[in-house]
PDB file of N, CA and C in Angstrom:
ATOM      1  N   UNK A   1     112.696 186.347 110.702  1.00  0.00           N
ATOM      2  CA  UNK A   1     112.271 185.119 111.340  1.00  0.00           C
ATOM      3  C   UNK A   1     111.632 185.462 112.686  1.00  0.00           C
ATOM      4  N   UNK A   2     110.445 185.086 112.965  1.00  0.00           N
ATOM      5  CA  UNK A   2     110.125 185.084 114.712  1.00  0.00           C
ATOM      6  C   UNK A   2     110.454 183.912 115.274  1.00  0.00           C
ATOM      7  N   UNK A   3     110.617 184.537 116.400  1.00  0.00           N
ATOM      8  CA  UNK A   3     111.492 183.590 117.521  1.00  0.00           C
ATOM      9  C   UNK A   3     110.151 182.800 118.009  1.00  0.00           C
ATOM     10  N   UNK A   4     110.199 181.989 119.147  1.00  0.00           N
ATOM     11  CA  UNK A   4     109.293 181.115 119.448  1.00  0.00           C
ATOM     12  C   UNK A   4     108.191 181.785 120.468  1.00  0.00           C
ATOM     13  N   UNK A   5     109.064 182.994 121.101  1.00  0.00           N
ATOM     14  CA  UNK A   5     108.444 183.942 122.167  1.00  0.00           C
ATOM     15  C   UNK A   5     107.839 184.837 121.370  1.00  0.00           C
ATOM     16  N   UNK A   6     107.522 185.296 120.594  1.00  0.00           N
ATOM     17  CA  UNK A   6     107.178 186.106 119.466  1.00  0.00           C
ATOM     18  C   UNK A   6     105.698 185.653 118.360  1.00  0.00           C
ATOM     19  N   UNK A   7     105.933 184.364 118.629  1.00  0.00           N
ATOM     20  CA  UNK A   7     104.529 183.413 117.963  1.00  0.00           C
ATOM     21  C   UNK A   7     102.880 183.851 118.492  1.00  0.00           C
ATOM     22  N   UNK A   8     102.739 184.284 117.136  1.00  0.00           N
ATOM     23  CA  UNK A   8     101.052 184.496 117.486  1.00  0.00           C
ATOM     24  C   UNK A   8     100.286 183.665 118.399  1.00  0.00           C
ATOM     25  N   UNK A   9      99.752 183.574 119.297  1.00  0.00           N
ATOM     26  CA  UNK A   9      98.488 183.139 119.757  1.00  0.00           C
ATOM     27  C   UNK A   9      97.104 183.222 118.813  1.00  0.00           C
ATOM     28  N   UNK A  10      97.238 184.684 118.491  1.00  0.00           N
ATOM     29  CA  UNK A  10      95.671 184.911 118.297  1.00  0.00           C
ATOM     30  C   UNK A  10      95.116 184.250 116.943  1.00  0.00           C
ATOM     31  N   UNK A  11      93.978 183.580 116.709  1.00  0.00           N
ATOM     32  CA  UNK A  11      93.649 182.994 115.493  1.00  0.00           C
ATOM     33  C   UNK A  11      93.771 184.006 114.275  1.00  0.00           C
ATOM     34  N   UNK A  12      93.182 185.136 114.775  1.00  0.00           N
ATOM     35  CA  UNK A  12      93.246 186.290 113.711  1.00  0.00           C
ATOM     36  C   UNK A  12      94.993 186.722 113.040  1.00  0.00           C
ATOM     37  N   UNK A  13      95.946 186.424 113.953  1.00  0.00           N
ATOM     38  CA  UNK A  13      97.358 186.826 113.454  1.00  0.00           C
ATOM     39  C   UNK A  13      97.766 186.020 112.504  1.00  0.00           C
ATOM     40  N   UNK A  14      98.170 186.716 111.627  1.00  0.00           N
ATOM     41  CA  UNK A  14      98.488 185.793 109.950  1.00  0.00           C
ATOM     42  C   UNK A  14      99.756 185.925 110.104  1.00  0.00           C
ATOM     43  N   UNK A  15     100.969 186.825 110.443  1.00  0.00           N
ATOM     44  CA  UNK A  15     101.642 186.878 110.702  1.00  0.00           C
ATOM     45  C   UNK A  15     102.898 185.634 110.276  1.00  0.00           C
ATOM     46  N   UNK A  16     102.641 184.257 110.167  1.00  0.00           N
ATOM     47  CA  UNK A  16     103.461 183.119 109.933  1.00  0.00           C
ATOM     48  C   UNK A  16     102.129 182.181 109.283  1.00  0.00           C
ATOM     49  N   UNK A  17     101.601 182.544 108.653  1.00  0.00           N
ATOM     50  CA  UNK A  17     100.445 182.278 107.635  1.00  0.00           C
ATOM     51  C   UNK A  17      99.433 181.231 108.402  1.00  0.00           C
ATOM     52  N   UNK A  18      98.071 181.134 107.513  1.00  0.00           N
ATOM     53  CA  UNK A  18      96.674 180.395 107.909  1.00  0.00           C
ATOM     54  C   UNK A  18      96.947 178.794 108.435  1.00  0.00           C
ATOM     55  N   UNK A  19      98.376 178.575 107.995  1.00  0.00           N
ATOM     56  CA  UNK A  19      98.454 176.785 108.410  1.00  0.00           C
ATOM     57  C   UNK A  19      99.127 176.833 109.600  1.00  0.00           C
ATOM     58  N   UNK A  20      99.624 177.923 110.307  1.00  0.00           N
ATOM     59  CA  UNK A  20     100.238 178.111 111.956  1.00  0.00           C
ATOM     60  C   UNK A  20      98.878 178.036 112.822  1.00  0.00           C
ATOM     61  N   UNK A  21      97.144 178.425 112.398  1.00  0.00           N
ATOM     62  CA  UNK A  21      96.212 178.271 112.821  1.00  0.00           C
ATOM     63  C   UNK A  21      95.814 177.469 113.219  1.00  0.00           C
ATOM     64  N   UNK A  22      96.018 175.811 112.185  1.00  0.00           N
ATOM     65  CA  UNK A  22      95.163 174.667 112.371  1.00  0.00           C
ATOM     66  C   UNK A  22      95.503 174.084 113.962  1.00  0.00           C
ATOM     67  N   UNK A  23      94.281 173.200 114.491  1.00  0.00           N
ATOM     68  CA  UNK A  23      94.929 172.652 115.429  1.00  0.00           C
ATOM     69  C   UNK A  23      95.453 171.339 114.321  1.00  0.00           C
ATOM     70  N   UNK A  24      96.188 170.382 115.339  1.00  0.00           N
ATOM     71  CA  UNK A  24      96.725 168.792 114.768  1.00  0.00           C
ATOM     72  C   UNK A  24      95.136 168.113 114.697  1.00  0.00           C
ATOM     73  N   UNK A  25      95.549 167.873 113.500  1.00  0.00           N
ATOM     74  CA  UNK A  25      94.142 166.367 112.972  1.00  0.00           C
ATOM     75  C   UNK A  25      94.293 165.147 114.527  1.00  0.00           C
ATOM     76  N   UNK A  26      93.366 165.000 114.434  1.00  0.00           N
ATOM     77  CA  UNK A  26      93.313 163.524 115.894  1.00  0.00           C
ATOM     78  C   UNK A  26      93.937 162.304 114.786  1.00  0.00           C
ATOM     79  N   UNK A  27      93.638 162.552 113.216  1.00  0.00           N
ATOM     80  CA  UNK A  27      93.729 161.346 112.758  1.00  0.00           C
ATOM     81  C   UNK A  27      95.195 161.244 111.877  1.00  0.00           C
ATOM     82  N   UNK A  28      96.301 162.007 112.257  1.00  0.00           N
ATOM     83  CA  UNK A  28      97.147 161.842 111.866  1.00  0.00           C
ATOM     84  C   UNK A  28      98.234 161.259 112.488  1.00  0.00           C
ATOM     85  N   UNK A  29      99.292 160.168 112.017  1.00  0.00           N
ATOM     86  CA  UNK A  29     100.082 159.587 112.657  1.00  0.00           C
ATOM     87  C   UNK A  29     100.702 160.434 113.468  1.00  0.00           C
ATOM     88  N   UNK A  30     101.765 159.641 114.494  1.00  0.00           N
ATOM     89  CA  UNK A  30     102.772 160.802 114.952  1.00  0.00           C
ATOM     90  C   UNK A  30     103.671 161.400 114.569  1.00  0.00           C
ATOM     91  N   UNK A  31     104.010 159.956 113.304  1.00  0.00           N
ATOM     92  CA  UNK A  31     105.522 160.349 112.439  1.00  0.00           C
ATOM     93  C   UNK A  31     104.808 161.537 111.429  1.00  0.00           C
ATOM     94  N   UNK A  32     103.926 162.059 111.350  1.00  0.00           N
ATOM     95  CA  UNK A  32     103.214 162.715 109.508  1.00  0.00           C
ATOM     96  C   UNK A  32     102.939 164.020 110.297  1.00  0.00           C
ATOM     97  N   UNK A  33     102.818 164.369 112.080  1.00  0.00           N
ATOM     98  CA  UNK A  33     102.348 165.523 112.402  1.00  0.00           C
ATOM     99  C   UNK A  33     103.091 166.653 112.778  1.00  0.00           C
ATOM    100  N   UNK A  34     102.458 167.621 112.384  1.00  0.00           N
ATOM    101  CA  UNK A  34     103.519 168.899 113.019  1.00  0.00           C
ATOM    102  C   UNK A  34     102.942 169.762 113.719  1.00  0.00           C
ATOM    103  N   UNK A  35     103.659 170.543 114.505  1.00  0.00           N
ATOM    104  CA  UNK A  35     103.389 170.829 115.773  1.00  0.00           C
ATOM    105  C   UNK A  35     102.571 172.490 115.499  1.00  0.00           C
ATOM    106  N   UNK A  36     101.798 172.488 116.248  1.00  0.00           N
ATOM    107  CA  UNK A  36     100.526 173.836 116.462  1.00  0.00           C
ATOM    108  C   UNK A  36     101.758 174.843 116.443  1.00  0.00           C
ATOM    109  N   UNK A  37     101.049 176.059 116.803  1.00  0.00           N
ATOM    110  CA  UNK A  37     101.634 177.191 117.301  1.00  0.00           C
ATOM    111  C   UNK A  37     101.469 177.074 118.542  1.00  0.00           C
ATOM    112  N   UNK A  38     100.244 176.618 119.520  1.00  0.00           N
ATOM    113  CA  UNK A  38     100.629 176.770 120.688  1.00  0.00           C
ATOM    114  C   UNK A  38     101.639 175.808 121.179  1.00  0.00           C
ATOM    115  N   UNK A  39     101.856 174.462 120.628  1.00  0.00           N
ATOM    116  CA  UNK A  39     103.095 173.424 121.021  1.00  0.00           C
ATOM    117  C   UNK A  39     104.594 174.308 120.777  1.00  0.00           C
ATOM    118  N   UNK A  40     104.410 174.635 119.818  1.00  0.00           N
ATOM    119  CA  UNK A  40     106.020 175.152 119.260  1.00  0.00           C
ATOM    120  C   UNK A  40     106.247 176.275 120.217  1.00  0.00           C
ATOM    121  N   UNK A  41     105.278 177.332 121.077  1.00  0.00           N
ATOM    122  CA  UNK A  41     105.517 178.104 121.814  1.00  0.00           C
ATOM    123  C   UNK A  41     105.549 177.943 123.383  1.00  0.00           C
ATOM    124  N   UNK A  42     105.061 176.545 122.970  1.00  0.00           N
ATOM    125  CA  UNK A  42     105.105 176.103 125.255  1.00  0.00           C
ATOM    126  C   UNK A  42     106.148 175.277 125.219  1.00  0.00           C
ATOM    127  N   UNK A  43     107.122 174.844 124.191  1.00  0.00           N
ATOM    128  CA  UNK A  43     108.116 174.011 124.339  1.00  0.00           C
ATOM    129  C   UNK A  43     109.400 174.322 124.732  1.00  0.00           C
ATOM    130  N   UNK A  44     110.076 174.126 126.106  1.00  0.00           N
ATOM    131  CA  UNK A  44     110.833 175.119 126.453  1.00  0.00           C
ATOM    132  C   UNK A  44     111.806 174.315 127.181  1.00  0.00           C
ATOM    133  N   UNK A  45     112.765 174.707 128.446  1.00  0.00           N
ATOM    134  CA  UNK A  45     114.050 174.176 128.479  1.00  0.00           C
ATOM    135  C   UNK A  45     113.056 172.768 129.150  1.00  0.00           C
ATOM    136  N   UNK A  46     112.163 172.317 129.595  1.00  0.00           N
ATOM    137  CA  UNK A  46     111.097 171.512 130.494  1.00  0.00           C
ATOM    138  C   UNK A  46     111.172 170.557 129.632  1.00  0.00           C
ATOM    139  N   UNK A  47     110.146 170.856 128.622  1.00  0.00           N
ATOM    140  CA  UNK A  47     109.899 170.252 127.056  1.00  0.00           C
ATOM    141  C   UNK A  47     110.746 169.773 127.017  1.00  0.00           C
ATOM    142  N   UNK A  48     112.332 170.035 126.566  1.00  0.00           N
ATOM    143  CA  UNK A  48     113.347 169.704 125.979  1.00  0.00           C
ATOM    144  C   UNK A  48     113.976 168.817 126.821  1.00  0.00           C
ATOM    145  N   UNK A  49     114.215 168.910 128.400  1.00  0.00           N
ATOM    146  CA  UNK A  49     114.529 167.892 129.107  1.00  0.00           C
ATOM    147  C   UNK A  49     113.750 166.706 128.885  1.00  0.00           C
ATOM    148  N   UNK A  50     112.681 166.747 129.058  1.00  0.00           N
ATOM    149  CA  UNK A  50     111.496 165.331 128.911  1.00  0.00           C
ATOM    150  C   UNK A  50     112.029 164.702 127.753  1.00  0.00           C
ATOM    151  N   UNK A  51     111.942 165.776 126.142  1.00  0.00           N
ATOM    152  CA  UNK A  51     112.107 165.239 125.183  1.00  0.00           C
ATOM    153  C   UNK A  51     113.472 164.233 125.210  1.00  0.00           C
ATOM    154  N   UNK A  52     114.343 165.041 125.557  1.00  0.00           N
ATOM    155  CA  UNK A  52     115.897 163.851 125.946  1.00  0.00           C
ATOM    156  C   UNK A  52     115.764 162.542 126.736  1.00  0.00           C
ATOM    157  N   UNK A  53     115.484 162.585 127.210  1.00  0.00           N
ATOM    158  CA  UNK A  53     114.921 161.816 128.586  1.00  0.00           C
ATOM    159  C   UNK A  53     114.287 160.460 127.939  1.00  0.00           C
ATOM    160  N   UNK A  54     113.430 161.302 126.905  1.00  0.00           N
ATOM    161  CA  UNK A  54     112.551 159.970 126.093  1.00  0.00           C
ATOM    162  C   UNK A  54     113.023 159.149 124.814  1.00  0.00           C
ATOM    163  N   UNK A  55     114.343 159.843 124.388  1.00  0.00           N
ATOM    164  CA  UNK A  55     114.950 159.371 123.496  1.00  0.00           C
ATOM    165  C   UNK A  55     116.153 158.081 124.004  1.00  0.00           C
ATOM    166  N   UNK A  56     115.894 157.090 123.161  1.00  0.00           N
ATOM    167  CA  UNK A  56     116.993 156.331 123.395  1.00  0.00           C
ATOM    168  C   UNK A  56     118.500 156.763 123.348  1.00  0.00           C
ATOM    169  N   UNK A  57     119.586 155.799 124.075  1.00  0.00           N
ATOM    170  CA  UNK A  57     120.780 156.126 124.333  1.00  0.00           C
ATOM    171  C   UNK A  57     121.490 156.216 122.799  1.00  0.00           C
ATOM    172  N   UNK A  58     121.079 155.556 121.718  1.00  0.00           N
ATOM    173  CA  UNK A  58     122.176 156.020 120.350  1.00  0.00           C
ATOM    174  C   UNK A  58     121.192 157.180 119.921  1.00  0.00           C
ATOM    175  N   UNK A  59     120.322 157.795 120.250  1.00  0.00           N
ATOM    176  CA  UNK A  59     119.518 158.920 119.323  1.00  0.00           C
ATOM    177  C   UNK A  59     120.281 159.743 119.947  1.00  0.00           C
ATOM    178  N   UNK A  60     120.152 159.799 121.885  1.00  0.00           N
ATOM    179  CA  UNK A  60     120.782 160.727 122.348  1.00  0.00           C
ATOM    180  C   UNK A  60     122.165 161.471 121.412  1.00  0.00           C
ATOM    181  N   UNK A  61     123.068 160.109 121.911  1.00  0.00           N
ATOM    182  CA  UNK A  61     124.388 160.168 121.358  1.00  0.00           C
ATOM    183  C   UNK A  61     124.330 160.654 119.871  1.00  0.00           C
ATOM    184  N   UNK A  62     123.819 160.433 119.126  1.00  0.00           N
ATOM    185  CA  UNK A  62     123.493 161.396 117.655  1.00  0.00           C
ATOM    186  C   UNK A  62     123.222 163.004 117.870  1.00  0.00           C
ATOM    187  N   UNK A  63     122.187 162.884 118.230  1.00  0.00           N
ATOM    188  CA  UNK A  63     122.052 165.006 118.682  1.00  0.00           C
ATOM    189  C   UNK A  63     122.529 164.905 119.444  1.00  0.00           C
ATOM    190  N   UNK A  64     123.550 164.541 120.534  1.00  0.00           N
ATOM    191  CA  UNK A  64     124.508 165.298 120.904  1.00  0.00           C
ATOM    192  C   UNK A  64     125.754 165.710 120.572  1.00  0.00           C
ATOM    193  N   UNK A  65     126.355 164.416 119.575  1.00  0.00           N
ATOM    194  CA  UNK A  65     127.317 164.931 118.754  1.00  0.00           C
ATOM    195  C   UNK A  65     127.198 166.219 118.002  1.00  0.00           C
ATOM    196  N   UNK A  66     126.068 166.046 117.102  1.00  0.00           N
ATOM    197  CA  UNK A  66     124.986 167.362 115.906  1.00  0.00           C
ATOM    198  C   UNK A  66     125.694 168.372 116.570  1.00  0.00           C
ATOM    199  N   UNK A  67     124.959 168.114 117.876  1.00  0.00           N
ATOM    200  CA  UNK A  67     125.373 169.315 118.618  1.00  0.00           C
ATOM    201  C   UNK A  67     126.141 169.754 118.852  1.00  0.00           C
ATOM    202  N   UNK A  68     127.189 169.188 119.879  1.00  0.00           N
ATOM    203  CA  UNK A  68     128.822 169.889 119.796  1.00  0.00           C
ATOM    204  C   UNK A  68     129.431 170.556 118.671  1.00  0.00           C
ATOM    205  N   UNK A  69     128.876 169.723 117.610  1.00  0.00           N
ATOM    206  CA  UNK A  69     129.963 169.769 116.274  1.00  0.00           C
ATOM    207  C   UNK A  69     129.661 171.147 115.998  1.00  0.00           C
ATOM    208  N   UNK A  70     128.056 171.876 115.729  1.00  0.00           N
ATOM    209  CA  UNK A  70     127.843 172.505 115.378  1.00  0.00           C
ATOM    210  C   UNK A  70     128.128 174.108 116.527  1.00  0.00           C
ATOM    211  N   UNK A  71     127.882 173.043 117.938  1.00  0.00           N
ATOM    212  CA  UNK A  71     128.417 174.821 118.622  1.00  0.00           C
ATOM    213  C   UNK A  71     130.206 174.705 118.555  1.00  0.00           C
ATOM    214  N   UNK A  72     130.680 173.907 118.140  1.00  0.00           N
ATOM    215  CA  UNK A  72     132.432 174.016 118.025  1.00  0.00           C
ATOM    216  C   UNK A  72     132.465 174.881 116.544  1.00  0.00           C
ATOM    217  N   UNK A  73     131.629 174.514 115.733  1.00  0.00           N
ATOM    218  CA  UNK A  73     132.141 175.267 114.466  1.00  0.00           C
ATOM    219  C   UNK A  73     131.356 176.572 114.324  1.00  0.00           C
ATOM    220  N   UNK A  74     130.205 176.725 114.525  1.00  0.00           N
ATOM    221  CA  UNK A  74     129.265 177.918 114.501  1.00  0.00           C
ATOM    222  C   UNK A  74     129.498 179.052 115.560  1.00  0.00           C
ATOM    223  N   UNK A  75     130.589 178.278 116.520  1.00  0.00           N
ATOM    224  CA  UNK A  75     130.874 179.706 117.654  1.00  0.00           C
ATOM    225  C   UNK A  75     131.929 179.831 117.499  1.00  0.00           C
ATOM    226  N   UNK A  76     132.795 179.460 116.800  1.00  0.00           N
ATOM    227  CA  UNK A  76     134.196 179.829 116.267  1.00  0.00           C
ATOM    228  C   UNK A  76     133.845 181.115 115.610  1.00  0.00           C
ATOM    229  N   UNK A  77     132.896 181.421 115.001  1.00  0.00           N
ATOM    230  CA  UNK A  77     132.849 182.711 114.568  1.00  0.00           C
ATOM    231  C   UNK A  77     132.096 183.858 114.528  1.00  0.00           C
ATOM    232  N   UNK A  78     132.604 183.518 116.218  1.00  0.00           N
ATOM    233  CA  UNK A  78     132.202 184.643 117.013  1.00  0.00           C
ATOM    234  C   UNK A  78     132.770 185.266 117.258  1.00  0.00           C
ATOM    235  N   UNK A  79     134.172 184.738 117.647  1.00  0.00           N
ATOM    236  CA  UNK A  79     135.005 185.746 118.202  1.00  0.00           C
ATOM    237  C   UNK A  79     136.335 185.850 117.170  1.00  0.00           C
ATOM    238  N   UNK A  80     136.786 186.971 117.261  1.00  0.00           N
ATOM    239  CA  UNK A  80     137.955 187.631 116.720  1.00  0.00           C
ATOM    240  C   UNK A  80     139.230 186.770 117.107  1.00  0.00           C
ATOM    241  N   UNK A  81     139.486 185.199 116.005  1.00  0.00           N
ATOM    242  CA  UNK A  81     140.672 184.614 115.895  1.00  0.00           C
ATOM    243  C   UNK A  81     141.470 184.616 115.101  1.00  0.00           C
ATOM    244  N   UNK A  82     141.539 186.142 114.512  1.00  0.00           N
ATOM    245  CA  UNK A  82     142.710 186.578 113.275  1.00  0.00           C
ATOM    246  C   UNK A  82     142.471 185.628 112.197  1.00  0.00           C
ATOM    247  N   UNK A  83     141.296 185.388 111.804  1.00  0.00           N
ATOM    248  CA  UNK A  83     140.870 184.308 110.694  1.00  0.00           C
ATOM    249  C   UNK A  83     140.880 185.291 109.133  1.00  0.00           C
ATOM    250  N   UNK A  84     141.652 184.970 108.394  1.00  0.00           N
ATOM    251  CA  UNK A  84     140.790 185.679 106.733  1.00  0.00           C
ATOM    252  C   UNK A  84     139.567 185.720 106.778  1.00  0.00           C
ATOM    253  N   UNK A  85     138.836 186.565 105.603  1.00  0.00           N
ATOM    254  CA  UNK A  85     137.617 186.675 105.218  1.00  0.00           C
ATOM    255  C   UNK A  85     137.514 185.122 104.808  1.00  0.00           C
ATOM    256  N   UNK A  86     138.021 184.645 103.959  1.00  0.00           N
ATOM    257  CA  UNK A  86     138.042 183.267 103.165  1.00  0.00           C
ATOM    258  C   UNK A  86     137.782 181.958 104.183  1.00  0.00           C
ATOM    259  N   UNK A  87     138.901 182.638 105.611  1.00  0.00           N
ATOM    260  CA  UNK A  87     138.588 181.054 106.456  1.00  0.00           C
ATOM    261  C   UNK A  87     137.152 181.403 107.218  1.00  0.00           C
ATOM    262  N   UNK A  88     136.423 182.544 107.031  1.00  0.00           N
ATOM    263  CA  UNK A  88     135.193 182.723 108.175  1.00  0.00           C
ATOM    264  C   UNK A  88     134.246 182.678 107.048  1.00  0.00           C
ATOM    265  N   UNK A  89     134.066 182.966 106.086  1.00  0.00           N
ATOM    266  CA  UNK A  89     133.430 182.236 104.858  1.00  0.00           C
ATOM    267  C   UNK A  89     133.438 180.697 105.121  1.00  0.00           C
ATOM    268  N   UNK A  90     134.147 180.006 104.819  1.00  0.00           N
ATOM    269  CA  UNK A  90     133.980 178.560 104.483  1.00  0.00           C
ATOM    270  C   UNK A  90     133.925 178.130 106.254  1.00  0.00           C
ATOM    271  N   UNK A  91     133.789 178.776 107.371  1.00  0.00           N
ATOM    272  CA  UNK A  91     133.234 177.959 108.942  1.00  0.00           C
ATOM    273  C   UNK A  91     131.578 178.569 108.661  1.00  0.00           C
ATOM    274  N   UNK A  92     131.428 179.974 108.313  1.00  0.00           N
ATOM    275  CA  UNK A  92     130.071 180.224 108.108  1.00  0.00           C
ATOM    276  C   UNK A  92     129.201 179.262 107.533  1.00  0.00           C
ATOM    277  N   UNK A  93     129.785 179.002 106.355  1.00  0.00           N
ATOM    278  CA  UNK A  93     129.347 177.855 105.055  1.00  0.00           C
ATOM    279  C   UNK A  93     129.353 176.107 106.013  1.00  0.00           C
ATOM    280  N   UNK A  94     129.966 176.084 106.684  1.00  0.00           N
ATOM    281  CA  UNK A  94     130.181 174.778 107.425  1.00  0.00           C
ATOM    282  C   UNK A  94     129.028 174.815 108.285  1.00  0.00           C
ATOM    283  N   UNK A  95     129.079 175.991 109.340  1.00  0.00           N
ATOM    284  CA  UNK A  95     128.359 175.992 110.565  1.00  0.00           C
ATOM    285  C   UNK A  95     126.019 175.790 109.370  1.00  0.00           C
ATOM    286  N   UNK A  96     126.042 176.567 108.407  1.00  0.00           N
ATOM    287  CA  UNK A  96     124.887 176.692 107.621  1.00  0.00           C
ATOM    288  C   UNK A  96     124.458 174.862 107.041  1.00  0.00           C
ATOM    289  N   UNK A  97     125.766 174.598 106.937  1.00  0.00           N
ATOM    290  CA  UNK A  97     125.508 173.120 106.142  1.00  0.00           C
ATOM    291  C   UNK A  97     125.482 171.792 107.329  1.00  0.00           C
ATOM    292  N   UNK A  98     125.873 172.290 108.833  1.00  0.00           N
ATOM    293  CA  UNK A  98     125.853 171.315 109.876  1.00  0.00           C
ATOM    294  C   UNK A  98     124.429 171.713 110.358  1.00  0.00           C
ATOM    295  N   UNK A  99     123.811 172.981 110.575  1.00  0.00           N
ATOM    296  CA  UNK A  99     122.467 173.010 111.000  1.00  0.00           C
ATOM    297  C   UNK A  99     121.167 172.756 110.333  1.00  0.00           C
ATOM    298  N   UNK A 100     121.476 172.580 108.830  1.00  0.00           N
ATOM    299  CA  UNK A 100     120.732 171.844 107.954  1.00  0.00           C
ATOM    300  C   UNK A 100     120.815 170.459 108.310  1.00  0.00           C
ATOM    301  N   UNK A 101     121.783 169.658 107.976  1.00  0.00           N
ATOM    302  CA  UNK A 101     122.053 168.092 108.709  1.00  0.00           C
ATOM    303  C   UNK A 101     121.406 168.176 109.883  1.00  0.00           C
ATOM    304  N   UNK A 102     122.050 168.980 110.855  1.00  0.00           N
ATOM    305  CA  UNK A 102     121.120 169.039 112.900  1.00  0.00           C
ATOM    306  C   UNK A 102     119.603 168.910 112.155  1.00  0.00           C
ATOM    307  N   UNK A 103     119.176 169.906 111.447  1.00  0.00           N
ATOM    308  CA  UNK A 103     117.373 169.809 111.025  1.00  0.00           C
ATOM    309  C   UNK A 103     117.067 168.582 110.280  1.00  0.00           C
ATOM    310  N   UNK A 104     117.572 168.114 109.387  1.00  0.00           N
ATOM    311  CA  UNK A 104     117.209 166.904 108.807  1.00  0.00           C
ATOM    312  C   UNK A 104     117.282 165.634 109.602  1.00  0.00           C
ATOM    313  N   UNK A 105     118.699 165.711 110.775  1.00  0.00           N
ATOM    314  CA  UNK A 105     118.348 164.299 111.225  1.00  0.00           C
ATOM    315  C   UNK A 105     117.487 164.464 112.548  1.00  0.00           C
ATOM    316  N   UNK A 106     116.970 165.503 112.962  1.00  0.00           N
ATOM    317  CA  UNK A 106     116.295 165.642 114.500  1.00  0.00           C
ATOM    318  C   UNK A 106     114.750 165.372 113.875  1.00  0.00           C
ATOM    319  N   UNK A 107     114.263 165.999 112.284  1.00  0.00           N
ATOM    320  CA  UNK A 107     113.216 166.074 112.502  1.00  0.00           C
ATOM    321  C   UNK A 107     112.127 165.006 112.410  1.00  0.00           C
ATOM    322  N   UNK A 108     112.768 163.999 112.163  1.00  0.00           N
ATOM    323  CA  UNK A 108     111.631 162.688 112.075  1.00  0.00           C
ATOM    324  C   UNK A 108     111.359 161.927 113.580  1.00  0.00           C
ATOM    325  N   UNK A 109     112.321 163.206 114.366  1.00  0.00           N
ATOM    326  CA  UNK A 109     112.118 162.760 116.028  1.00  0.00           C
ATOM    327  C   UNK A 109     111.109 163.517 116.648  1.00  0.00           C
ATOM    328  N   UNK A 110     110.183 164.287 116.169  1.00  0.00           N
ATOM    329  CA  UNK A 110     109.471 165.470 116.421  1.00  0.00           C
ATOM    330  C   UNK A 110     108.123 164.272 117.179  1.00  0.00           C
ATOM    331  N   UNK A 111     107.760 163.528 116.693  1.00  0.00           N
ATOM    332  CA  UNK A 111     107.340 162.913 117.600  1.00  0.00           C
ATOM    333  C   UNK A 111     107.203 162.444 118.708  1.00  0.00           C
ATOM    334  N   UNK A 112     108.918 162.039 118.698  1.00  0.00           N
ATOM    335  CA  UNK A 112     109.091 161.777 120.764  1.00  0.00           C
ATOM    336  C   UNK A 112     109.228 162.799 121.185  1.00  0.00           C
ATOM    337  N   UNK A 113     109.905 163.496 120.344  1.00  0.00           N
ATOM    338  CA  UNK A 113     110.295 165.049 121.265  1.00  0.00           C
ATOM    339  C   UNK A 113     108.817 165.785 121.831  1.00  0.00           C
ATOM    340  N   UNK A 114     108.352 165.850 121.189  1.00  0.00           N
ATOM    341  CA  UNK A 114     106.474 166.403 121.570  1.00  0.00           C
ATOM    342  C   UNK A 114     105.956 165.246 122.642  1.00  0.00           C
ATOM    343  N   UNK A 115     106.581 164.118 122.479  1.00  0.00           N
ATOM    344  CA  UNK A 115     105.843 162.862 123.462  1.00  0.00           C
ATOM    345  C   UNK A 115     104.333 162.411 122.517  1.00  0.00           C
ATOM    346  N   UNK A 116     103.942 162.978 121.214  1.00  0.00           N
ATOM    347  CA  UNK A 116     103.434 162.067 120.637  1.00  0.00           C
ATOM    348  C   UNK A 116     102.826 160.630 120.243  1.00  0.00           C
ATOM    349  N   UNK A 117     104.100 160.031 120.211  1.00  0.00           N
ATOM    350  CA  UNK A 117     104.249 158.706 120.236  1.00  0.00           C
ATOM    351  C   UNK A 117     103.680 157.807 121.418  1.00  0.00           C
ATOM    352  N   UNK A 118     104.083 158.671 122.776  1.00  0.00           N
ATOM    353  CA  UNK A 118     103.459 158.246 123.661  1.00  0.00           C
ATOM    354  C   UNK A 118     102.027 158.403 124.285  1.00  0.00           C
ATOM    355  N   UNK A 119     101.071 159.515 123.285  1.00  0.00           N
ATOM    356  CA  UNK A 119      99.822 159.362 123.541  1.00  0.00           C
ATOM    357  C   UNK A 119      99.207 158.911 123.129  1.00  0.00           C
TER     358      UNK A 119
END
């Protein structure tokens, strides 16, 4: 996987294939668009404040729960808590199946989060 610091610039880098190239259509909604390579790589702790900022108080309260839940269960196994193979299996399996949910319910917010909506 490349990280976000790691993302091609150059048109010529195929690297994360020919559709990381396009710029965004002017004529696509906000809810239907996805974000360039250069958006996904200038979006940073800045970005992410604004993006909060612009979300209403129950969206907040939604990814922030996502959130806790997932750094309470996904950093549990990190550290050495005399757990079986069996109980760090099924938090692994938990922490994989809460960051799928975190991706499914954040991403139809990709709009405010980019500020989209608001241009």
């Amino acid at each position: 996987m490349i990280s976000a610091c790691e993302l091609p610039t150059d048109a010529n880098d195929t690297r994360i294939g020919p559709a990381a190239q396009i710029e965004a259509a002017p004529n696509v909604s906000p809810d239907d668009r996805l974000p360039t390579v250069a958006e996904v790589k200038a979006f940073g702790a800045r970005q992410a404040v604004a993006a909060w900022d612009r979300l209403p108080p129950e969206q907040q309260r939604k990814i922030g729960a996502l959130a806790v839940e997932l750094a309470i269960v996904g950093g549990s196994t990190k550290f050495d808590l005399g757990w079986t193979l069996k109980h760090l299996d099924a938090a692994y399996d938990r922490t994989d199946a809460l960051l799928q949910h975190f991706y499914e319910q954040t991403e139809p917010l990709w709009a405010d989060f980019y500020g989209w909506r608001a241009q």
